[in-house]
N, C-alpha and C. Protein backbone atom coordinates (compact mmCIF):
# COMPACT_ATOMS: atom_id res chain seq x y z
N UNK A 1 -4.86 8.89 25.41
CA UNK A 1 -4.17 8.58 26.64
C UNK A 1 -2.66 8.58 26.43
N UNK A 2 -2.62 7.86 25.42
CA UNK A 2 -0.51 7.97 25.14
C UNK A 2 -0.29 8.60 23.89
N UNK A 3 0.79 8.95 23.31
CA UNK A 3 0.92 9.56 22.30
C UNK A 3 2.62 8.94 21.73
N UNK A 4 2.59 7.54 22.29
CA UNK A 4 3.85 7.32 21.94
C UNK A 4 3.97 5.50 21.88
N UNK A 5 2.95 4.91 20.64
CA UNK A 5 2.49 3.61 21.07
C UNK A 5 2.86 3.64 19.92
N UNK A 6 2.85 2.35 19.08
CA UNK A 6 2.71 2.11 17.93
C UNK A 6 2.02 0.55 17.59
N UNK A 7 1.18 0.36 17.15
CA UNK A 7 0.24 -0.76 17.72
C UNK A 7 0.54 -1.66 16.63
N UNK A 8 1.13 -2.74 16.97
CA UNK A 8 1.57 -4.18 16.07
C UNK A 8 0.17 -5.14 16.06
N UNK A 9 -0.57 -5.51 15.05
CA UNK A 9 -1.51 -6.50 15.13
C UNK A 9 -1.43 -7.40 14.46
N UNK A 10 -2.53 -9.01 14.48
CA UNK A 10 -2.40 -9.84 13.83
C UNK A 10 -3.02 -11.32 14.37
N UNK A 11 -3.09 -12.33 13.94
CA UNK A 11 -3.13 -13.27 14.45
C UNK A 11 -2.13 -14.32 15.13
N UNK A 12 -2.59 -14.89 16.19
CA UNK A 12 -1.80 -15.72 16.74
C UNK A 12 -1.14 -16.70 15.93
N UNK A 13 0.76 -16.77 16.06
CA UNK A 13 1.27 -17.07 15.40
C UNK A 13 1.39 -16.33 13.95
N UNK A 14 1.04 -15.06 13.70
CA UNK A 14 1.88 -14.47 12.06
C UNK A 14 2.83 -13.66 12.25
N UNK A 15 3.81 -13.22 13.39
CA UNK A 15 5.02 -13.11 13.16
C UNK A 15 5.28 -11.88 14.34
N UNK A 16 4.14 -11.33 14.95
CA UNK A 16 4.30 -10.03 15.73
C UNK A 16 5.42 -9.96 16.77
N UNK A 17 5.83 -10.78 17.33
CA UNK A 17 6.94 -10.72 18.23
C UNK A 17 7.93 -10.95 17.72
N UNK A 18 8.44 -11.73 16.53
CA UNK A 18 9.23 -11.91 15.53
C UNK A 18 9.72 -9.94 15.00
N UNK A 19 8.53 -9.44 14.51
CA UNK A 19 8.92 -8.50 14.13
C UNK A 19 9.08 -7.26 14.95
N UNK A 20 8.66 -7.42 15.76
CA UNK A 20 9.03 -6.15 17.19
C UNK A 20 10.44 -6.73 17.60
N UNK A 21 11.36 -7.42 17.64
CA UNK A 21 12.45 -7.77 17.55
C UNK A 21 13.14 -7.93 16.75
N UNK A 22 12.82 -7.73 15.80
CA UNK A 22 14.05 -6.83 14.81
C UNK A 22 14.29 -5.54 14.76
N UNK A 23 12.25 -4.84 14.82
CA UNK A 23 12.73 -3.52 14.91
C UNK A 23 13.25 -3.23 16.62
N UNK A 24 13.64 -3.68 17.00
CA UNK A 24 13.85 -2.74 18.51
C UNK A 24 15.49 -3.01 18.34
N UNK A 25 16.16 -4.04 16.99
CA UNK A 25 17.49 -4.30 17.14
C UNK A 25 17.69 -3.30 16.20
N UNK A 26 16.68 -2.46 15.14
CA UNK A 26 17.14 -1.09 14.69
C UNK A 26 16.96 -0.28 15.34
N UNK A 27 16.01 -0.02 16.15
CA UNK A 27 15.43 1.69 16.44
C UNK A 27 14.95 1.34 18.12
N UNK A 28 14.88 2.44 18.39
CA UNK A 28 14.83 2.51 19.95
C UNK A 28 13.80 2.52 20.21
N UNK A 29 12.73 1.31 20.34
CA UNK A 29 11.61 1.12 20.80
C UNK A 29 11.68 -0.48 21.99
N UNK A 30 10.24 0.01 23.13
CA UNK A 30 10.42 -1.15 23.64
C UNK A 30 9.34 -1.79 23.27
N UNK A 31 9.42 -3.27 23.47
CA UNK A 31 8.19 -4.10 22.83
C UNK A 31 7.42 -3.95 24.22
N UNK A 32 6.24 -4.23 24.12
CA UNK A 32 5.53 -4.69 24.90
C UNK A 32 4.54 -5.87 24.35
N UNK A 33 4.22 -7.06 25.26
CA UNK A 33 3.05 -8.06 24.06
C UNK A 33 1.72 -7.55 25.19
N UNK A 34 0.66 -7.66 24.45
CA UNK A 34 -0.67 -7.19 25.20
C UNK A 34 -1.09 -8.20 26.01
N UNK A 35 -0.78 -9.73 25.72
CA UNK A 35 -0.72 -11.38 26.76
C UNK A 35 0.28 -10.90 27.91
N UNK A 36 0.98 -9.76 28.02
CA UNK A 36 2.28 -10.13 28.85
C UNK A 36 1.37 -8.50 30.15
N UNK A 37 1.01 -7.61 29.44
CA UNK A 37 0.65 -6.85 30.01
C UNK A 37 -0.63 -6.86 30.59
N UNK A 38 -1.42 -8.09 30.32
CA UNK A 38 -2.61 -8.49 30.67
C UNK A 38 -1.97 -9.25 31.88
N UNK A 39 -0.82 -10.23 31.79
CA UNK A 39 -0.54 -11.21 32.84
C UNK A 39 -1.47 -12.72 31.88
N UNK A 40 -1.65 -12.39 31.04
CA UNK A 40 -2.59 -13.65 30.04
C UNK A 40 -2.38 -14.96 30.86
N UNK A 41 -1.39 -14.95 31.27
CA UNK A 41 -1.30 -16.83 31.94
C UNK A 41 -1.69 -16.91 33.08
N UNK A 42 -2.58 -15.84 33.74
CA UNK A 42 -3.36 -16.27 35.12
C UNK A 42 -4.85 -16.56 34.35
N UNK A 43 -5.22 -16.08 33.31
CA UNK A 43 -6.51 -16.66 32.82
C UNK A 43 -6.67 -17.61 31.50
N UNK A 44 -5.23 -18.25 30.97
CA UNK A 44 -5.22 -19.06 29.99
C UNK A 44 -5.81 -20.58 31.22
N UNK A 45 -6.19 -21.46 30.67
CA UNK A 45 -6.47 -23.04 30.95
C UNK A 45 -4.92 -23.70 31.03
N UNK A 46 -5.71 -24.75 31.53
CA UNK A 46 -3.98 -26.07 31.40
C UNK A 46 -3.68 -26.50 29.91
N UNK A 47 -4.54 -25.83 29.03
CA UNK A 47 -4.35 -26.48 27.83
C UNK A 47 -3.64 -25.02 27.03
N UNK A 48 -3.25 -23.70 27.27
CA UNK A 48 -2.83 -22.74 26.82
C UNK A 48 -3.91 -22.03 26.37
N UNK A 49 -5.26 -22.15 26.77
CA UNK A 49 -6.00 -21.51 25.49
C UNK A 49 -6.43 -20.28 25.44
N UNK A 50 -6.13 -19.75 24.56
CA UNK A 50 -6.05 -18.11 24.54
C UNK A 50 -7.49 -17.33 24.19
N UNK A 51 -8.94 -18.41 24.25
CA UNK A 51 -10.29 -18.11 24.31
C UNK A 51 -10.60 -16.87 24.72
N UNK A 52 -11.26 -15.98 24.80
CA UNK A 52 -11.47 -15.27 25.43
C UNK A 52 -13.05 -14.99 26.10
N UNK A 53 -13.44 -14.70 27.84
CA UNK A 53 -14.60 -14.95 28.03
C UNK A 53 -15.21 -14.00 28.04
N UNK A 54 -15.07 -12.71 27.81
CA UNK A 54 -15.48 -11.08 28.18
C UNK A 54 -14.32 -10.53 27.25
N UNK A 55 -14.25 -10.32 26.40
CA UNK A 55 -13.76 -8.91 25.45
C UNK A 55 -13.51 -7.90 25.87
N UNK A 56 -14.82 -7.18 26.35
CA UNK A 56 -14.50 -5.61 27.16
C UNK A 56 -13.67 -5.95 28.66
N UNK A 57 -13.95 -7.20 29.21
CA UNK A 57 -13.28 -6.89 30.55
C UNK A 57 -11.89 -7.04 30.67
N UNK A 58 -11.52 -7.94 29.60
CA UNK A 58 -10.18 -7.90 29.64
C UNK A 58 -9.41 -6.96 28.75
N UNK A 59 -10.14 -5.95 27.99
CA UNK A 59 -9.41 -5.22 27.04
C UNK A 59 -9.10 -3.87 28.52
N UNK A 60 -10.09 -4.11 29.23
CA UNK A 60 -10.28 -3.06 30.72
C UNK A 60 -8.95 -3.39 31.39
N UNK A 61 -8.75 -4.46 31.39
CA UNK A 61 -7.58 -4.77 32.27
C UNK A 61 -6.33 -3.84 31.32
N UNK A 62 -6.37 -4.64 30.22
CA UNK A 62 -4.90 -3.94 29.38
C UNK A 62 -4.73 -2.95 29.31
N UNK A 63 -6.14 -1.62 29.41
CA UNK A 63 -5.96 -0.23 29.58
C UNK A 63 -5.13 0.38 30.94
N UNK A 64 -6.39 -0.84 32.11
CA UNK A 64 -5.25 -0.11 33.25
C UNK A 64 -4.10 -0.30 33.33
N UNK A 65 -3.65 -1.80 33.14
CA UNK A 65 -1.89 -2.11 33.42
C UNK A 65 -1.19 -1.39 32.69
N UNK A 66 -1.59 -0.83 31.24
CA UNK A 66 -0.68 0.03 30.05
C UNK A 66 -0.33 1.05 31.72
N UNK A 67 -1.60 1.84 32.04
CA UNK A 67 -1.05 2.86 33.03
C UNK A 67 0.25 2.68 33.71
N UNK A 68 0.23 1.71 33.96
CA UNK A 68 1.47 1.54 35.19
C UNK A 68 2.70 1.28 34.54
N UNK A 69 2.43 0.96 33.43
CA UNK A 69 3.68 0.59 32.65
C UNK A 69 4.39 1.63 31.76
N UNK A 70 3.47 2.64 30.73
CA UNK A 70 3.63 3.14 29.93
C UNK A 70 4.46 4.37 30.56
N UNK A 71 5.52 4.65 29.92
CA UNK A 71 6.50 5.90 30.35
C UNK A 71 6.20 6.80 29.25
N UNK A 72 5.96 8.09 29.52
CA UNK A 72 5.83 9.06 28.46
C UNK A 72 7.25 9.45 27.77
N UNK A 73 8.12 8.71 28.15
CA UNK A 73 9.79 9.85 27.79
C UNK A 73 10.14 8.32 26.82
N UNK A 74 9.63 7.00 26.69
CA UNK A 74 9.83 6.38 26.24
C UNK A 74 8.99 6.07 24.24
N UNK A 75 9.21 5.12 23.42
CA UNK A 75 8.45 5.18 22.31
C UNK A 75 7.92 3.45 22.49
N UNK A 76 6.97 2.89 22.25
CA UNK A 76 6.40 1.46 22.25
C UNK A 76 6.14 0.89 20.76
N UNK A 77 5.97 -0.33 20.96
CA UNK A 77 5.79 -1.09 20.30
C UNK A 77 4.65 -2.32 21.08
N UNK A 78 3.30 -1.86 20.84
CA UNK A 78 2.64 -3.04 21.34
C UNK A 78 1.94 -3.77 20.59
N UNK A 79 2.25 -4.74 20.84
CA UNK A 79 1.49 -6.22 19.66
C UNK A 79 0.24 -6.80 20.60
N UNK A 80 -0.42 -6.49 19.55
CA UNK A 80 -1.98 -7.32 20.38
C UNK A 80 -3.04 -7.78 18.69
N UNK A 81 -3.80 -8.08 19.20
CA UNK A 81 -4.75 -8.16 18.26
C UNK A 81 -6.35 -6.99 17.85
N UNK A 82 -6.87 -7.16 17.35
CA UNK A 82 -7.54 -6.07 16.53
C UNK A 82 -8.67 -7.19 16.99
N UNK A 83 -9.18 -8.54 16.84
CA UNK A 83 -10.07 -9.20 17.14
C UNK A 83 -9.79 -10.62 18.36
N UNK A 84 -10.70 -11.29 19.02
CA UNK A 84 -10.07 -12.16 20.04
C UNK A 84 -11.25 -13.37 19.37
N UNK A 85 -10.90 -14.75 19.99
CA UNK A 85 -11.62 -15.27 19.69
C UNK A 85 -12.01 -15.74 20.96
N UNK A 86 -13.64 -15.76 20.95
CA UNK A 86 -14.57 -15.89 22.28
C UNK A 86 -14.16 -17.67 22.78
N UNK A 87 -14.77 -18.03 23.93
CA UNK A 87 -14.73 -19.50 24.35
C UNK A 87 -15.81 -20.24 23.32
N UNK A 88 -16.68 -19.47 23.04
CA UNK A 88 -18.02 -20.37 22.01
C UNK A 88 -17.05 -20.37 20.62
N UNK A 89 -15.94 -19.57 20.40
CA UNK A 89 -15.46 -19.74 18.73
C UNK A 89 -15.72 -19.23 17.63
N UNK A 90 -16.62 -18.31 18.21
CA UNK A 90 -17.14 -16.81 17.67
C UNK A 90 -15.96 -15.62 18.03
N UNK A 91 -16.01 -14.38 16.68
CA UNK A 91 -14.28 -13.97 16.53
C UNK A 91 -15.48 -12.49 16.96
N UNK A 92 -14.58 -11.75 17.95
CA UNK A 92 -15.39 -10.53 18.28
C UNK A 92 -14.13 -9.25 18.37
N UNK A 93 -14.50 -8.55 17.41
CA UNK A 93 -13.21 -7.10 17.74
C UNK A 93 -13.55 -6.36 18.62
N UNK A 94 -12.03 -5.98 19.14
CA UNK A 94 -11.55 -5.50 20.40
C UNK A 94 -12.36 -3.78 19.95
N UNK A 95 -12.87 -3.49 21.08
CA UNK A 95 -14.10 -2.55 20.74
C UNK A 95 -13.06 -1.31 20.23
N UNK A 96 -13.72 -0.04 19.74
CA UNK A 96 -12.99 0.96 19.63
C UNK A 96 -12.27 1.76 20.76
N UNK A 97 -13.42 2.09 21.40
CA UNK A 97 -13.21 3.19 22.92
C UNK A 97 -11.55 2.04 23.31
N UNK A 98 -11.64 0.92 23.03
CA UNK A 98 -9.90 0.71 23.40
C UNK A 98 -9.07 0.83 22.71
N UNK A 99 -9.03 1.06 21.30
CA UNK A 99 -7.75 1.77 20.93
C UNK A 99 -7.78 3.39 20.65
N UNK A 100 -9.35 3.62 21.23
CA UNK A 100 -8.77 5.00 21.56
C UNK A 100 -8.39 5.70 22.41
N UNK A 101 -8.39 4.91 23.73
CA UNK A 101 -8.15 4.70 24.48
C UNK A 101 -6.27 4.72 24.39
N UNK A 102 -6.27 3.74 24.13
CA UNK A 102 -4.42 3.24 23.39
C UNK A 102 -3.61 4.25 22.83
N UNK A 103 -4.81 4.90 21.99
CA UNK A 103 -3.97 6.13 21.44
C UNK A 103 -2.98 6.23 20.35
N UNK A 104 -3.11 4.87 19.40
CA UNK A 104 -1.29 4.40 18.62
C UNK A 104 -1.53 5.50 17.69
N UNK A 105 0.13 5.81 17.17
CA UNK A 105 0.33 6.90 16.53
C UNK A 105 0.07 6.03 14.50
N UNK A 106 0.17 4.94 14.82
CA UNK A 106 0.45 4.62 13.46
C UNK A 106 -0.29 2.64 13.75
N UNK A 107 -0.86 2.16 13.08
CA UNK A 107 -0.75 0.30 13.24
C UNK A 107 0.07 -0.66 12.00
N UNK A 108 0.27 -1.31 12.30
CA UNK A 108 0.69 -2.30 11.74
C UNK A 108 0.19 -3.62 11.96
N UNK A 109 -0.53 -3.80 10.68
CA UNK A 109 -0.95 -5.37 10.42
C UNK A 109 0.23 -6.19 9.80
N UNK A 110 -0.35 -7.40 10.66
CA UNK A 110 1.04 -8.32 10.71
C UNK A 110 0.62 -9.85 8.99
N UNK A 111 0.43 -9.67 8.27
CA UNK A 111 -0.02 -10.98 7.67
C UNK A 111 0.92 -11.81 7.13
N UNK A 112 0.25 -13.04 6.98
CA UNK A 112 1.15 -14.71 6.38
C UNK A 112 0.09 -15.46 6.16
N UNK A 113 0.41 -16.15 5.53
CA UNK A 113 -0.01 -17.11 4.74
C UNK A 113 -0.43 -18.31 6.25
N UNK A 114 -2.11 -18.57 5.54
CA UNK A 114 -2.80 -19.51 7.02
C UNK A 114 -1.85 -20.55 6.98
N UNK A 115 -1.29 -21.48 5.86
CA UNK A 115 -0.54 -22.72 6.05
C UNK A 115 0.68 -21.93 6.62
N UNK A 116 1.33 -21.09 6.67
CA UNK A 116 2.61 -20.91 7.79
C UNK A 116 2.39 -20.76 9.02
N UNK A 117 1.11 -20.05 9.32
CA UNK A 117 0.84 -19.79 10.87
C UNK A 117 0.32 -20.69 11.66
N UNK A 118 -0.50 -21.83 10.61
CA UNK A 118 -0.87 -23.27 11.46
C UNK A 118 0.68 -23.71 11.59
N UNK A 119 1.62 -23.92 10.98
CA UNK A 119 2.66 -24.34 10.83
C UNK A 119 3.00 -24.00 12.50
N UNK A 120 3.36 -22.72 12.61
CA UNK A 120 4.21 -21.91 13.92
C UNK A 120 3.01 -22.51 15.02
N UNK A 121 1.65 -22.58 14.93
CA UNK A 121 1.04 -22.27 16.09
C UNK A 121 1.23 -23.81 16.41
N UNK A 122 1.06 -24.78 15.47
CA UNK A 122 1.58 -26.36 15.96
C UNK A 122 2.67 -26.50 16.66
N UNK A 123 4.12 -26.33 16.07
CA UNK A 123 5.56 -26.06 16.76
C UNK A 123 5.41 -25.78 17.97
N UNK A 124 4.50 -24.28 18.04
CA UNK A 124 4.61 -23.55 19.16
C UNK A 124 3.64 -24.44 20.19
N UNK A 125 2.46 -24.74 19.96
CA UNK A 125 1.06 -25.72 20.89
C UNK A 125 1.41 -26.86 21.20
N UNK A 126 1.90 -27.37 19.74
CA UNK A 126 1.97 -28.78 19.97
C UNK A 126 0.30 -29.69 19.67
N UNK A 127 -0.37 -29.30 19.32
CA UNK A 127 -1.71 -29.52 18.93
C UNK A 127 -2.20 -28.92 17.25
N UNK A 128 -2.74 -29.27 16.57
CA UNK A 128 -3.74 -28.92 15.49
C UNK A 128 -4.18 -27.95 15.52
N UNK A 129 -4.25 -26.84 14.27
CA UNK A 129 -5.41 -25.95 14.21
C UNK A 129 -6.18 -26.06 12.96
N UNK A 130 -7.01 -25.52 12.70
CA UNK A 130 -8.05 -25.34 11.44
C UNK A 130 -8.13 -24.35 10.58
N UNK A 131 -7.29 -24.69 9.60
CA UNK A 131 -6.88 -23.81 8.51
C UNK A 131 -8.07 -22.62 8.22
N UNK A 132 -9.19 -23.04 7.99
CA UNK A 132 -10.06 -22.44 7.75
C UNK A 132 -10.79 -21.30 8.79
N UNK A 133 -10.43 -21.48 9.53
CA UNK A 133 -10.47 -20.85 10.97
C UNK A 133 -9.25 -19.65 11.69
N UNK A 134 -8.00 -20.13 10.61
CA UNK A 134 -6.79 -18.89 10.90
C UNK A 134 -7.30 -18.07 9.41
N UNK A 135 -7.86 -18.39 8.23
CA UNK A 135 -8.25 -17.63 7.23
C UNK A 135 -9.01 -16.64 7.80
N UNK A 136 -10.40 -16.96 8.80
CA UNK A 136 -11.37 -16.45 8.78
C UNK A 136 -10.63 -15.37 9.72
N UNK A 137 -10.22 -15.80 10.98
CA UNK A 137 -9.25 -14.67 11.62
C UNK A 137 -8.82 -13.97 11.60
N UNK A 138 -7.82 -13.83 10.15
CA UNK A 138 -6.91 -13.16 9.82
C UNK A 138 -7.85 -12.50 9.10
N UNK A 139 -8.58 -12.72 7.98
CA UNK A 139 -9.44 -11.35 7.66
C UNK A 139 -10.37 -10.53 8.33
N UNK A 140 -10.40 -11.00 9.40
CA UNK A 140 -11.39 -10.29 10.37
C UNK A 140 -10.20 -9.42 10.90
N UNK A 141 -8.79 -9.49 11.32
CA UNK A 141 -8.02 -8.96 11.68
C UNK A 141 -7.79 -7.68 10.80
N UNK A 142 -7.68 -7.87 9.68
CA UNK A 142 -7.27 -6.97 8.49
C UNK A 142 -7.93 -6.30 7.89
N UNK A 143 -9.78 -6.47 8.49
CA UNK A 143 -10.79 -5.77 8.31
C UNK A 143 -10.62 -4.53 9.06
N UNK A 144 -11.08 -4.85 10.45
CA UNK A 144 -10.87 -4.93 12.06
C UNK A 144 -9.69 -3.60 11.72
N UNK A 145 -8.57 -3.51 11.47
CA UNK A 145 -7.17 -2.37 11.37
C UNK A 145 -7.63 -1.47 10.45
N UNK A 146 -8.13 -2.09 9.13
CA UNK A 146 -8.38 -1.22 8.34
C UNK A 146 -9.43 -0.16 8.93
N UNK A 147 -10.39 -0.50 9.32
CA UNK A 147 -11.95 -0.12 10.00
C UNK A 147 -11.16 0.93 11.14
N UNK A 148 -10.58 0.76 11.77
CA UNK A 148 -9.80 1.48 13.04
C UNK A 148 -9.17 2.09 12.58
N UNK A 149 -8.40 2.05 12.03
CA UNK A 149 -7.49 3.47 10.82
C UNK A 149 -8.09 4.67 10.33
N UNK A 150 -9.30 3.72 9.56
CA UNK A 150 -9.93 4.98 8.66
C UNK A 150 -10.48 5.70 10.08
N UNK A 151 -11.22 5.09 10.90
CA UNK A 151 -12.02 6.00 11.99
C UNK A 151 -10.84 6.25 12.62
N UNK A 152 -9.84 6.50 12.74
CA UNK A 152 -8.53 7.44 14.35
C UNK A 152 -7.82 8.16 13.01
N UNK A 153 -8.42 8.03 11.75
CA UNK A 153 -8.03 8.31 10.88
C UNK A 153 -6.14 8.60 10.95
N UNK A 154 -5.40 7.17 11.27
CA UNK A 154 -4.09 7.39 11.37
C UNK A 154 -3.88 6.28 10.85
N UNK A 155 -2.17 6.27 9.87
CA UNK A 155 -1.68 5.33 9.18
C UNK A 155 -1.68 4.20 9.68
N UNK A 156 -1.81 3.20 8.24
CA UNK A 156 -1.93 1.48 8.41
C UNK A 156 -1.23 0.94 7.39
N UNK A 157 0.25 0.18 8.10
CA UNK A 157 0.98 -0.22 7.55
C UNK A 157 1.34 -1.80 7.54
N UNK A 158 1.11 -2.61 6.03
CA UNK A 158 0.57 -3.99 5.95
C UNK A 158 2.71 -4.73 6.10
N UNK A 159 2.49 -5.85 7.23
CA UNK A 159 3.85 -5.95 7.07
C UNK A 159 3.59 -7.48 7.08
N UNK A 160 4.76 -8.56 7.18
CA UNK A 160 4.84 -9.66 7.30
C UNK A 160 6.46 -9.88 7.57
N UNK A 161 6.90 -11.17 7.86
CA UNK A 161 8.40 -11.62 8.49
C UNK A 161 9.10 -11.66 7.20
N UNK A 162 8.60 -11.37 6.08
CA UNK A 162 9.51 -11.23 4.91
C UNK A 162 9.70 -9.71 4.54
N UNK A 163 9.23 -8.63 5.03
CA UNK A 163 9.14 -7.56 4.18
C UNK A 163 9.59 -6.25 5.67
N UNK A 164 10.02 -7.09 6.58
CA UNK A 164 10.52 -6.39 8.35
C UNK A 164 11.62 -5.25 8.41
N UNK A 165 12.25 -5.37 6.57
CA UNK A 165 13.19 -4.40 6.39
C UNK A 165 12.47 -2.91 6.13
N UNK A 166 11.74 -3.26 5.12
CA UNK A 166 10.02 -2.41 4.89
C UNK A 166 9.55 -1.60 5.80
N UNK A 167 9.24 -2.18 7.06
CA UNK A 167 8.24 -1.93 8.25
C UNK A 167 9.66 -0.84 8.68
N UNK A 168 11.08 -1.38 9.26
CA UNK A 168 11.61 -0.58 9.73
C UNK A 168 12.02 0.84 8.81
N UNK A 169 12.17 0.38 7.41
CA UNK A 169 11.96 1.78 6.86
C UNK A 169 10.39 2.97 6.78
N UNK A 170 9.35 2.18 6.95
CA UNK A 170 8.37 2.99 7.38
C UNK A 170 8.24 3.63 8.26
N UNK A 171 8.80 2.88 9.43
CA UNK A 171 8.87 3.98 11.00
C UNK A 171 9.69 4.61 11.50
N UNK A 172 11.08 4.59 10.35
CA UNK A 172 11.80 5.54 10.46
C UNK A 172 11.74 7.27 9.68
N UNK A 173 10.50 6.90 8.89
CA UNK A 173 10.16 8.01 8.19
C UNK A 173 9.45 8.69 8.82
N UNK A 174 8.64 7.94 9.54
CA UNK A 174 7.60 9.33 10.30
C UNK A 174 8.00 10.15 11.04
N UNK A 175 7.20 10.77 11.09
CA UNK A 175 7.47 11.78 12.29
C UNK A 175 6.99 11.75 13.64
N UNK A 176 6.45 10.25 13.80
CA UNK A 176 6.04 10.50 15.51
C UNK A 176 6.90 11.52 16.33
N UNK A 177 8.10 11.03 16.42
CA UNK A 177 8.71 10.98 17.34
C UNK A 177 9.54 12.44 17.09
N UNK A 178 9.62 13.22 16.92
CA UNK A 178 10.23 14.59 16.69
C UNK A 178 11.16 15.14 18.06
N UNK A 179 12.34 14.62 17.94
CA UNK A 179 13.19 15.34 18.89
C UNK A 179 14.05 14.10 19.58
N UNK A 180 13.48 13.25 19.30
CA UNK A 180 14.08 12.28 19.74
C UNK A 180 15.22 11.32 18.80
């Protein structure tokens, strides 16, 4: 469907909007977050919770709104995740037919260390999380990219908020973007 995405993943709280804002202060990309293009805060709770009740229906939504949004003369940067976690607390990946759908030319997994991201997601919530529970996440995440790579058989590049100098020298090497 696009040919001009570049798909940021990871778990809530390890650094993805952090790092789509540095690179967009090197290189001419726009961010997009996949919560923002969903509209996520007409179906979060009063408590923020980012549960998810249907997988496919809301990954349906993010396909169509990309439509309305996505400019072909432009290059992206969209941060979403590779897996969601259901309302029961069971972790289910975002099916394929949607990132092939998506189309990214290249992904980027976002990782950190579970004690930093409970760290950010407290700051950020204001509530507790369960260490053992951002572990299990995050490798399901890093499975989840890897697994989607080898099958769109297109590059997977491992980044984190320490190594963002890295990431921007990786995507300045490719060649997505030829002419631009």
């Amino acid at each position: 469907m696009y040919n001009n995405i570049i798909f940021i993943g990871g778990v809530h709280g390890v650094g993805k909007g952090t790092i789509c804002q540095k690179i967009k202060e090197k290189l001419d990309f726009t961010h997009l977050s996949a919560s923002e293009v969903l509209k996520w805060d007409d179906f979060k709770n009063e408590k923020g919770d980012k549960r998810v009740e249907n997988v496919s229906t809301t990954q349906q939504r993010l396909i169509e709104n990309l439509k309305n949004i996505v400019n072909p003369q432009k290059k992206y940067l969209l941060d979403g995740h590779f897996c969601l976690l259901k309302k029961d607390n069971s972790i289910e990946r975002v099916p394929l037919k949607v990132f092939q759908q998506i189309n990214p030319l290249a992904v980027i997994i976002v990782k950190e260390k579970s004690e930093v991201i409970r760290e950010r997601l407290q700051k950020r919530d204001g509530r507790t999380y369960n260490i053992s529970q951002i572990e299990t996440m995050q490798k399901e995440e890093i499975e989840s990219a890897k697994d989607l790579c080898t099958h769109l058989k297109i590059q997977l590049f491992e980044s984190s908020t320490e190594n963002i100098h890295e990431t921007i020298v990786f995507l300045q090497k490719q060649q997505f973007f030829t002419g631009s």
